[in-house]
C-alpha atoms as a PDB file:
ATOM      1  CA  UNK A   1      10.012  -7.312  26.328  1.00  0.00           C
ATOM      2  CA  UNK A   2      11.149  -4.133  24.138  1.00  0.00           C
ATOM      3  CA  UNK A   3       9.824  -3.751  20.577  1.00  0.00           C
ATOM      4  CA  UNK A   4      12.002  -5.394  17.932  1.00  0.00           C
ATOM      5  CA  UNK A   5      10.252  -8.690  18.031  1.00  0.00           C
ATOM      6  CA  UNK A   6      12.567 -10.540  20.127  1.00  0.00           C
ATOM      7  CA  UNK A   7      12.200 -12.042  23.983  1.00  0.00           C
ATOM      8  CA  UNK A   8      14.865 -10.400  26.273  1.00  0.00           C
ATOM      9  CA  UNK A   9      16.314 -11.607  29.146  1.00  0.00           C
ATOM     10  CA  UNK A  10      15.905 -15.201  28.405  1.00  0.00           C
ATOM     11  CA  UNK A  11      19.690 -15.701  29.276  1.00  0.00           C
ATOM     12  CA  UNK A  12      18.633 -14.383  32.581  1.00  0.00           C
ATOM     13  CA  UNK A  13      16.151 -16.099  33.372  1.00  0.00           C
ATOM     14  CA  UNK A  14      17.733 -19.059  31.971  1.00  0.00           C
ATOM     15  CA  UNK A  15      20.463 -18.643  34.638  1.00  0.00           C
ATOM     16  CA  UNK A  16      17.844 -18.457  37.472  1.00  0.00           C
ATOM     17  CA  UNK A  17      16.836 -21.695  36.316  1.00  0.00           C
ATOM     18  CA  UNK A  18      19.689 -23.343  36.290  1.00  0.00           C
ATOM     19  CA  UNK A  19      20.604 -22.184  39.876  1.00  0.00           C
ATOM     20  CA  UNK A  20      17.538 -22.688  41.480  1.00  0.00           C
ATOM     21  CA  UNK A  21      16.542 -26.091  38.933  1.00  0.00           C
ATOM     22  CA  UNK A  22      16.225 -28.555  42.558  1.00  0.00           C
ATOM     23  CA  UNK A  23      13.332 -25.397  43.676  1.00  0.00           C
ATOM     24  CA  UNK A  24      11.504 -25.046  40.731  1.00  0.00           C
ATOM     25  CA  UNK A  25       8.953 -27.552  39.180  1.00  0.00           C
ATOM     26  CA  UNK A  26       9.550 -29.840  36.329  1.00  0.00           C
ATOM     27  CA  UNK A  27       6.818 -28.457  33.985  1.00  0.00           C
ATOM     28  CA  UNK A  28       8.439 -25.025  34.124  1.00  0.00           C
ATOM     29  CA  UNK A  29      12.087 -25.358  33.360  1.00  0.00           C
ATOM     30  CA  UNK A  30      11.519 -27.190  30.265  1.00  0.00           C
ATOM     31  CA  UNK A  31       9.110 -24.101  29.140  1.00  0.00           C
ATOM     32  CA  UNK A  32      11.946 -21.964  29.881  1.00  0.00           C
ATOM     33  CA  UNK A  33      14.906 -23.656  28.377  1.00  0.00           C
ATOM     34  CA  UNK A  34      12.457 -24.363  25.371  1.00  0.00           C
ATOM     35  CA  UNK A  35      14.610 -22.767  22.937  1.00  0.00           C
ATOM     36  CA  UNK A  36      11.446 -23.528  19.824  1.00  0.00           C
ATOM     37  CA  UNK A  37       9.162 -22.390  22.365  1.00  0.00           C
ATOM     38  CA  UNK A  38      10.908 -18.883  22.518  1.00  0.00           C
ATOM     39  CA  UNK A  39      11.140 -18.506  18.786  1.00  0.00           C
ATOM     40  CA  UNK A  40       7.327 -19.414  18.575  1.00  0.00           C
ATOM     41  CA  UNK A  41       6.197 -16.933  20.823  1.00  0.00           C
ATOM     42  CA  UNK A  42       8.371 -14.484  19.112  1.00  0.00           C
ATOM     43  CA  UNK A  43       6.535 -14.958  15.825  1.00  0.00           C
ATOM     44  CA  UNK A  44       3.705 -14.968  17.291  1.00  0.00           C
ATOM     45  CA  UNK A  45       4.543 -11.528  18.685  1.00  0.00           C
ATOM     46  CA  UNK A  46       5.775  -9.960  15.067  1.00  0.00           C
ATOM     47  CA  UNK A  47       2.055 -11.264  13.972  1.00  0.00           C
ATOM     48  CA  UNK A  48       0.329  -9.986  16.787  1.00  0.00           C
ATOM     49  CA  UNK A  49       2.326  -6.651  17.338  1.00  0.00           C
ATOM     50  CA  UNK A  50       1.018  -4.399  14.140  1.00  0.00           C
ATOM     51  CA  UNK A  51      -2.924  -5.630  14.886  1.00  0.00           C
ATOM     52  CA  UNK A  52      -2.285  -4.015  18.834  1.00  0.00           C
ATOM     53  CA  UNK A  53      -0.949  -0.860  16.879  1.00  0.00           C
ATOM     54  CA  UNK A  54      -3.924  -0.715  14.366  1.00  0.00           C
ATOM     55  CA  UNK A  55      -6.206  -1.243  17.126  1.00  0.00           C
ATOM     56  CA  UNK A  56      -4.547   1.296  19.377  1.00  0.00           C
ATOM     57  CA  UNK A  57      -4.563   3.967  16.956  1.00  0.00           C
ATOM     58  CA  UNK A  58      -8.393   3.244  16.000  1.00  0.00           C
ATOM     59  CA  UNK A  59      -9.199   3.250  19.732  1.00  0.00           C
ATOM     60  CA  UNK A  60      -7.916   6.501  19.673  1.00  0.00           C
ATOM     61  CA  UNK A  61     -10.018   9.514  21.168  1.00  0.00           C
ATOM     62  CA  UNK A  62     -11.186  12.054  18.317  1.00  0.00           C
ATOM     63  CA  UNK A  63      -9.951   8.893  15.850  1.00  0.00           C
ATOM     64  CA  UNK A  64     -12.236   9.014  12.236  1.00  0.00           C
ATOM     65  CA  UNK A  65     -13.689   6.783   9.801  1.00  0.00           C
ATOM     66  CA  UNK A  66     -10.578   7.593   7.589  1.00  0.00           C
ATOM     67  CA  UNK A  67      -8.190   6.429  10.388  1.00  0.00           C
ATOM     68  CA  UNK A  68      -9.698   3.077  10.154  1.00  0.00           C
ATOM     69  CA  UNK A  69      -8.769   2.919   6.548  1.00  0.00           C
ATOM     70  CA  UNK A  70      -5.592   3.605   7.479  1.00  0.00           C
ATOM     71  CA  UNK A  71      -4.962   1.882   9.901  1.00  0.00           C
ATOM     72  CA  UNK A  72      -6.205  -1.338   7.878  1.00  0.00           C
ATOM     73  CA  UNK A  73      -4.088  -0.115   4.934  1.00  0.00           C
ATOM     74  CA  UNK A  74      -0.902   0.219   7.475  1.00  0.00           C
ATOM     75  CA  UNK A  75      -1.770  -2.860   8.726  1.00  0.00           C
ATOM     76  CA  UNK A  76      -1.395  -4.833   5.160  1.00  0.00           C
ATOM     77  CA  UNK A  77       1.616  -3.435   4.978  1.00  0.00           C
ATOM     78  CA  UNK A  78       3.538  -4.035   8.499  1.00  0.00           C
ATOM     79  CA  UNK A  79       1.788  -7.882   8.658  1.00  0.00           C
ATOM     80  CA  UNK A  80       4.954 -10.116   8.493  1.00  0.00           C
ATOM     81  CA  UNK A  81       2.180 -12.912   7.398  1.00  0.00           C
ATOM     82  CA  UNK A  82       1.362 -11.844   4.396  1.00  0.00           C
ATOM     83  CA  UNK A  83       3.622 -13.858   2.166  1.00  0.00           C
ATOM     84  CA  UNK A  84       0.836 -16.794   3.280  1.00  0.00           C
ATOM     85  CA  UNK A  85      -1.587 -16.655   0.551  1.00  0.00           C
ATOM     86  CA  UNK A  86      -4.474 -17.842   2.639  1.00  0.00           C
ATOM     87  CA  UNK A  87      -3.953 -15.362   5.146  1.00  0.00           C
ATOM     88  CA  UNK A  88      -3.976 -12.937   2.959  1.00  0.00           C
ATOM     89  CA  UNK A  89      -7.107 -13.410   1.519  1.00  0.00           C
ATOM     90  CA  UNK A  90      -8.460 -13.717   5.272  1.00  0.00           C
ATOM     91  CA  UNK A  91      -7.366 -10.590   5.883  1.00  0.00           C
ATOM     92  CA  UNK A  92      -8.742  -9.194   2.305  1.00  0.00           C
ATOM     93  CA  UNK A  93     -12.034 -10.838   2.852  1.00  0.00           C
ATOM     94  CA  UNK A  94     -11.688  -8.867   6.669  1.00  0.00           C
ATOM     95  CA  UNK A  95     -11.133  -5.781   4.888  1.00  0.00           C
ATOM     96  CA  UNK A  96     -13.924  -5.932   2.666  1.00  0.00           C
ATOM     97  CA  UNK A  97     -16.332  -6.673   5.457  1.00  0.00           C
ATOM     98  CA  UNK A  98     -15.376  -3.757   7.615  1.00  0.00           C
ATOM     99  CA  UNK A  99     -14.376  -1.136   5.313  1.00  0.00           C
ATOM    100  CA  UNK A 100     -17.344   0.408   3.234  1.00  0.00           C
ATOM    101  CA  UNK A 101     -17.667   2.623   0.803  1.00  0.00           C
ATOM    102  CA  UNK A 102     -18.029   5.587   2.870  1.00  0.00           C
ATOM    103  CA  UNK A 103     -14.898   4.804   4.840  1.00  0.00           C
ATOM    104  CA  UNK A 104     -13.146   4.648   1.834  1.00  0.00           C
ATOM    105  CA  UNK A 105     -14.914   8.173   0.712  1.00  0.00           C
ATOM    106  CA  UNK A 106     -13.558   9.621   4.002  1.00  0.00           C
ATOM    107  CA  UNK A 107     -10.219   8.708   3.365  1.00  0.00           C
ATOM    108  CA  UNK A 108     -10.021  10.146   0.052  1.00  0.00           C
ATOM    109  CA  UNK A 109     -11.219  12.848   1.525  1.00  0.00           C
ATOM    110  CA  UNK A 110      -9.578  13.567   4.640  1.00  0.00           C
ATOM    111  CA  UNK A 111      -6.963  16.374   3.962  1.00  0.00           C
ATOM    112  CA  UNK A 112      -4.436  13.837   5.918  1.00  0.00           C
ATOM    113  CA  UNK A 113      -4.862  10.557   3.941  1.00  0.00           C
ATOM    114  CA  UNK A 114      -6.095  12.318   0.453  1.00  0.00           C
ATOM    115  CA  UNK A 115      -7.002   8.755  -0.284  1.00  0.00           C
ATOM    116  CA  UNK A 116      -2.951   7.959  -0.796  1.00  0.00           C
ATOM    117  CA  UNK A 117      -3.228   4.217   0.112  1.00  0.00           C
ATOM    118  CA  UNK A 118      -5.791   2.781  -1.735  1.00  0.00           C
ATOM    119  CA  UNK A 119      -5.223   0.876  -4.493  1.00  0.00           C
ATOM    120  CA  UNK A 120      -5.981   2.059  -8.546  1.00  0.00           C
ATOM    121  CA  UNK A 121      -8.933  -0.310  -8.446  1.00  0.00           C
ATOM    122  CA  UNK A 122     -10.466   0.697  -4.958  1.00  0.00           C
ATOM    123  CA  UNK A 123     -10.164   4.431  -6.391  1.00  0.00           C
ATOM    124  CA  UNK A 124     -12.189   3.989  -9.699  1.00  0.00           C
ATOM    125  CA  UNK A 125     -14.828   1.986  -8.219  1.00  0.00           C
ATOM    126  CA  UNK A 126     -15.312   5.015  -5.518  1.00  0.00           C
ATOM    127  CA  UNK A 127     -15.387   7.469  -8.135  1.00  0.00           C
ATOM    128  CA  UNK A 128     -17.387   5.403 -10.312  1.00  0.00           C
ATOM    129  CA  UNK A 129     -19.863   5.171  -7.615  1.00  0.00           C
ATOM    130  CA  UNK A 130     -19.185   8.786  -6.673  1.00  0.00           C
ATOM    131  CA  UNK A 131     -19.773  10.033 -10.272  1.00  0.00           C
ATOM    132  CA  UNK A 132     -23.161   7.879 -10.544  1.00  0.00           C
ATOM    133  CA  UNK A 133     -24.396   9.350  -7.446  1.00  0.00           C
ATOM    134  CA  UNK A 134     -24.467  12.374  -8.808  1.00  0.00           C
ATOM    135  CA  UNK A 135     -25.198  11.704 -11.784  1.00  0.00           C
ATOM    136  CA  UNK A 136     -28.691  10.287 -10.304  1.00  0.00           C
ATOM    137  CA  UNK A 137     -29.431  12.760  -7.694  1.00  0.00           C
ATOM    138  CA  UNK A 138     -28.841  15.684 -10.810  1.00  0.00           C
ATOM    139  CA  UNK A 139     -32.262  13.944 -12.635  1.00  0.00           C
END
């Protein structure tokens, strides 16, 4: 498999199917000549292929707070599911569970991120909260 969302070699293995059909079991050579089959697990793999990056790069040795943010923020972006309205809100409600506000404090301030990817809401409610902060601890 190469990157590019697509199953290589199917013709190949296709052809080793046909020649060897009498040798190889009758569950299996359906699977492989399963043309919907193929195109299943390749959306399947578009879906699953940006969560294996944004886990990758949050895996990372040395990785921060503020990578998770962006690697959830990348990760809204690069989901080819997204246009599914449920999902969406899945992976909303997901974000709002693991992201807190000091991830999202760390991003804005990380010199690498500066905070670039959140939205114009998510950024007034930090500073709101940032602002009030300090306005308490000042008393």
């Amino acid at each position: 498999m190469q990157k590019g969302r697509k199953i290589y070699r199917l013709k190949a293995v296709n052809d080793i199917c046909e020649t060897h059909r009498q040798v190889i079991d009758a569950v299996g050579h359906p699977k492989v000549t399963n043309v919907a089959l193929k195109r299943s697990a390749e959306d399947l793999l578009a879906r699953l292929e940006p969560i294996a990056e944004a886990l990758d790069s949050v895996q990372r040795d040395g990785s921060t707070i503020a990578d998770a943010v962006a690697a959830w923020k990348k990760l809204e972006d690069k989901l080819p599911c997204l246009g599914d309205r449920t999902l969406k809100q899945k992976i909303k409600a997901r974000y709002e569970q693991a992201i807190s506000l000091s991830h999202k404090l760390a991003y804005v301030l990380h010199p690498q991120y500066e905070g670039r990817s959140l939205s114009d809401k998510e950024k007034r409610h930090l500073y709101m909260l940032v602002s009030d902060t300090h306005t308490w601890c000042q008393l």
